[in-house]
Protein backbone atom coordinates (compact mmCIF):
# COMPACT_ATOMS: atom_id res chain seq x y z
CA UNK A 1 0.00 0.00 0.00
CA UNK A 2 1.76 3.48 -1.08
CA UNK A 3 2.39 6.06 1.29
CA UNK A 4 0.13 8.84 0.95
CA UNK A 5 2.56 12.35 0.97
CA UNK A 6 0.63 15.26 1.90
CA UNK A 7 -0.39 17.84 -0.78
CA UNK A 8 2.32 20.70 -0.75
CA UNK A 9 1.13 24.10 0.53
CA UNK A 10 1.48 27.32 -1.96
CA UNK A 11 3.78 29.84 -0.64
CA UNK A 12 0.23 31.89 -1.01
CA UNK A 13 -1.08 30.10 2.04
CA UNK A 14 2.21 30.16 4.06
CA UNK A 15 1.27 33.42 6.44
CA UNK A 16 4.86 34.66 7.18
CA UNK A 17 5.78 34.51 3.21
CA UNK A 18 2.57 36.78 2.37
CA UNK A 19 4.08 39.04 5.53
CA UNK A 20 7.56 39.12 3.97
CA UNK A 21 6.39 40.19 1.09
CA UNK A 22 4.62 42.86 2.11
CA UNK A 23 7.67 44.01 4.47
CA UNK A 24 9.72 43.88 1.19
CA UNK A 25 7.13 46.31 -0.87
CA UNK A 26 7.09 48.68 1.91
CA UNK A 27 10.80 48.97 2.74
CA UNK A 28 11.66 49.97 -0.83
CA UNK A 29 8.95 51.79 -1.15
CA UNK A 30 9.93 53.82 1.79
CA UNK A 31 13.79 53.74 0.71
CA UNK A 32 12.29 54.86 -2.94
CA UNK A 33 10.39 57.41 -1.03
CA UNK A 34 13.37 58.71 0.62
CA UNK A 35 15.88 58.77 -2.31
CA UNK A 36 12.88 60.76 -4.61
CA UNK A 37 12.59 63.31 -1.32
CA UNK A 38 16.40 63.51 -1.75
CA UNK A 39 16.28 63.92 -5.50
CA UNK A 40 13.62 66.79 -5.05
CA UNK A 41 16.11 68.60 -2.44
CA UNK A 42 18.27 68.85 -5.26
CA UNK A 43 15.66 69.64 -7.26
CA UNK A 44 15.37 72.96 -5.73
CA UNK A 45 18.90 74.06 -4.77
CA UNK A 46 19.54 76.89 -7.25
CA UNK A 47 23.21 76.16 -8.13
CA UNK A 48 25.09 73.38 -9.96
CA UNK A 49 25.02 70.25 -7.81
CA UNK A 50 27.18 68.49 -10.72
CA UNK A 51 29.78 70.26 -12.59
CA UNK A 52 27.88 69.47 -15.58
CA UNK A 53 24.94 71.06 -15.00
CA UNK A 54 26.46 74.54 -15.78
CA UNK A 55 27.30 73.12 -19.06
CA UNK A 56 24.02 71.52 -20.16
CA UNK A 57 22.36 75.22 -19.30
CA UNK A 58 24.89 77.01 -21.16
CA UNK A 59 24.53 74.56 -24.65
CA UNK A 60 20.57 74.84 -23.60
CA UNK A 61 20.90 78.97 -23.45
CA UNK A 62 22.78 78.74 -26.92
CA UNK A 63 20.42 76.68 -28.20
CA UNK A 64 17.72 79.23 -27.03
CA UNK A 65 19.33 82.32 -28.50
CA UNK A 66 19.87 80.55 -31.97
CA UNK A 67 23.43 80.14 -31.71
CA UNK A 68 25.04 76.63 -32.24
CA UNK A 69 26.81 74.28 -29.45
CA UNK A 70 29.16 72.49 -31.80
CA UNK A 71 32.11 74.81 -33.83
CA UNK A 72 35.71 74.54 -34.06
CA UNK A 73 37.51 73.97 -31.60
CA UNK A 74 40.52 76.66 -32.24
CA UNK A 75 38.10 79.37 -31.92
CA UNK A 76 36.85 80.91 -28.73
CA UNK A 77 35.09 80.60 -26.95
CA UNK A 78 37.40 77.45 -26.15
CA UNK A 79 34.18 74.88 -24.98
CA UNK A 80 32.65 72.06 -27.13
CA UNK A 81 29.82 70.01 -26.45
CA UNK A 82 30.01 66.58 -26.03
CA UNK A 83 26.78 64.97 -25.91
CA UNK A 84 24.24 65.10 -29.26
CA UNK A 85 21.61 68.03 -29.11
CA UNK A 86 17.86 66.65 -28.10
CA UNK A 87 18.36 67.12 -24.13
CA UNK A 88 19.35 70.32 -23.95
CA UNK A 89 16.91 71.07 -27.09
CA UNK A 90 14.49 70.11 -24.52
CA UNK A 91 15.83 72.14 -21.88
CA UNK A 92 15.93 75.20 -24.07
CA UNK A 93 12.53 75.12 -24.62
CA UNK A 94 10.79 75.78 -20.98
CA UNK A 95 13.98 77.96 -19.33
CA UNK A 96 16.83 77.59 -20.44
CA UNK A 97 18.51 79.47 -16.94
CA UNK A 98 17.17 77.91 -14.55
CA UNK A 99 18.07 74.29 -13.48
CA UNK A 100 14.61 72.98 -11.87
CA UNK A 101 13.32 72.58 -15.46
CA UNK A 102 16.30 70.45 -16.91
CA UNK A 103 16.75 68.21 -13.59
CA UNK A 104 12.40 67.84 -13.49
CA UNK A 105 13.22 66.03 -17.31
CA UNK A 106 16.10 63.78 -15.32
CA UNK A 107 13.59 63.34 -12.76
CA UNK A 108 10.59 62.79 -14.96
CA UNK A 109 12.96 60.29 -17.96
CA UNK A 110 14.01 58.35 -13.83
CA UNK A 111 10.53 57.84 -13.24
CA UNK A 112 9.03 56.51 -16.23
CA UNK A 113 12.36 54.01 -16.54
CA UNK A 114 10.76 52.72 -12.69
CA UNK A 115 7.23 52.39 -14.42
CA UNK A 116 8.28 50.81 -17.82
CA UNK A 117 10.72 48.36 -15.77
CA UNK A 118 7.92 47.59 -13.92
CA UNK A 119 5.06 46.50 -16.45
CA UNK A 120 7.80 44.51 -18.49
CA UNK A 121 8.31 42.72 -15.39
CA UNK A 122 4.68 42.24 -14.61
CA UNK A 123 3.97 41.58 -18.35
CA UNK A 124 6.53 38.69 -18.34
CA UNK A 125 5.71 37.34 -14.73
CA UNK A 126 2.01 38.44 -14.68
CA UNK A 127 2.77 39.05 -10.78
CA UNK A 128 2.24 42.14 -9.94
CA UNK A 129 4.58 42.20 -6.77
CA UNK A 130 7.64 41.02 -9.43
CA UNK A 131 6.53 44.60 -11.40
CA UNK A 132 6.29 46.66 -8.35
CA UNK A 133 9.83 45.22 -6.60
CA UNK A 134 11.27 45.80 -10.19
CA UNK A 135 10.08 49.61 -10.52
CA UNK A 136 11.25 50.13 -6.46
CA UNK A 137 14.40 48.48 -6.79
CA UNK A 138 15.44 51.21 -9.69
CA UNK A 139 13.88 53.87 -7.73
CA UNK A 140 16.62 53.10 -4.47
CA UNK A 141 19.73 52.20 -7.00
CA UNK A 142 22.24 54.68 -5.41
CA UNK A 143 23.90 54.09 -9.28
CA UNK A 144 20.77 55.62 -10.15
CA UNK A 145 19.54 58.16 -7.95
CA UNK A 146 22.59 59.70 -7.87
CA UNK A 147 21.80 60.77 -11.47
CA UNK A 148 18.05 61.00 -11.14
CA UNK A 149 18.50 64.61 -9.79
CA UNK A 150 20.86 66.26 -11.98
CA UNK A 151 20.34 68.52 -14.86
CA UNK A 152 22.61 65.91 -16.93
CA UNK A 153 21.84 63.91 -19.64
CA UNK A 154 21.55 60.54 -18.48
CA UNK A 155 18.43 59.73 -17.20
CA UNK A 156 16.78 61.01 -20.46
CA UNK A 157 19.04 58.75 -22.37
CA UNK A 158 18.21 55.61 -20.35
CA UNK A 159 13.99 56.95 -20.16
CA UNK A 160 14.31 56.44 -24.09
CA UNK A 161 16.14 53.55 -23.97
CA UNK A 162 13.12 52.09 -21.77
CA UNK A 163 10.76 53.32 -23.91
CA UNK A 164 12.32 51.42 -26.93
CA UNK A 165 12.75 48.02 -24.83
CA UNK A 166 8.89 48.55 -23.81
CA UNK A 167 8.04 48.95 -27.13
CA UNK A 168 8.82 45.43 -28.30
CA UNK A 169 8.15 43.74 -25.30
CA UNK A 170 6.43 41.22 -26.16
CA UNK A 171 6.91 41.73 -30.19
CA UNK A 172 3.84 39.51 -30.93
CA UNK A 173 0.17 40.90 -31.62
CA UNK A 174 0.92 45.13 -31.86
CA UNK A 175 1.87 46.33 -35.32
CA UNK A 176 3.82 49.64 -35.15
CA UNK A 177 6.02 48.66 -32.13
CA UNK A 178 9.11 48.13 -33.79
CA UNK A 179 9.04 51.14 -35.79
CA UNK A 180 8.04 53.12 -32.33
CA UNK A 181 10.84 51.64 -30.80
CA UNK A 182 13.51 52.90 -33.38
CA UNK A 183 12.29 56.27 -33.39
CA UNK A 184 12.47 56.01 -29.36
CA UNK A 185 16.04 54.23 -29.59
CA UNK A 186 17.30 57.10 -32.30
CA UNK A 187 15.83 59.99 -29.72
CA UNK A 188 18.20 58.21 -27.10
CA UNK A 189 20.98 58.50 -29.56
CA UNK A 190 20.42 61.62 -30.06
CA UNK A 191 20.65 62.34 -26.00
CA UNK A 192 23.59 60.29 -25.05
CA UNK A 193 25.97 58.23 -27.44
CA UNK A 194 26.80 55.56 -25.20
């Protein structure tokens, strides 16, 4: 006569997993909390927190004014840009002076990478705790808060880059996606080169 073996338990119905879960959401969400209230400290100090920032606002107030950010380089004034044109395009069209507008588009470009991270997780998973730990785990990334809430061109860059991944994830059933996603990856190209 075989043994009967008891029926394994999902880890739904095991209490302290369900409770460890939750912990987990609410730690990063406080952590995320705390590294956005961070990020919008920065937000609103009126000088360069980065020594790039004065440089983005400068190509940005060119840009403005109609004059050009790229020229030779044996003429003065003796500065080149080094990034491609569409983020400080961007920043030239609100205020080109003032930093809160160009580090709200870092801010902004940070956010949505949390969000698309987040529904391509939950897309592939279909759990919706795997797409929320996947958005709060970007959103306390010291690698990435650290750039979140500068007026620099990175987080646009990588915002565009999401954009193109969510695009053709999954690349079945949506026509359109692919060609949304190379105008998205081009607009990142045209932030960042790297």
């Amino acid at each position: 006569r075989p043994i009967a073996m008891p029926t394994p338990r999902s880890s739904l119905e095991v209490p302290w997993i369900q409770w460890l879960r939750i912990a987990t959401v609410l730690l990063l969400g406080i952590a995320s909390a705390a590294n956005l209230y961070a990020c919008l400290r920065i937000w609103l100090y009126p000088v360069d927190a980065n020594m790039g920032e004065g440089i983005v606002l400068y190509e940005a107030q060119r840009l403005a004014g109609g004059l050009p950010i790229y020229k030779a380089l044996n003429e003065p004034p003796y500065w080149f840009a080094t990034y491609p044109p569409l983020y400080q395009f961007l920043v030239s069209l609100w205020d080109p002076g003032n930093l809160v507008w160009a580090r709200m588009i870092s801010l902004v470009s940070s956010c949505w990478c949390a969000a698309a991270l987040g529904l391509i997780v939950w897309q592939a998973t279909r759990l919706r705790l795997a797409g929320a730990l996947a958005g709060l785990l970007w959103l306390t990334s010291s690698f990435v808060i650290g750039w979140t809430a500068l007026a620099r061109v990175d987080m646009l860059g990588r915002g565009l880059e999401s954009a193109a991944v969510f695009c053709v994830w999954p690349l079945w059933g949506r026509r359109g996606r692919v060609p949304a996603a190379a105008i998205f990856a081009s607009l990142a190209m045209l932030t960042k080169q790297t």
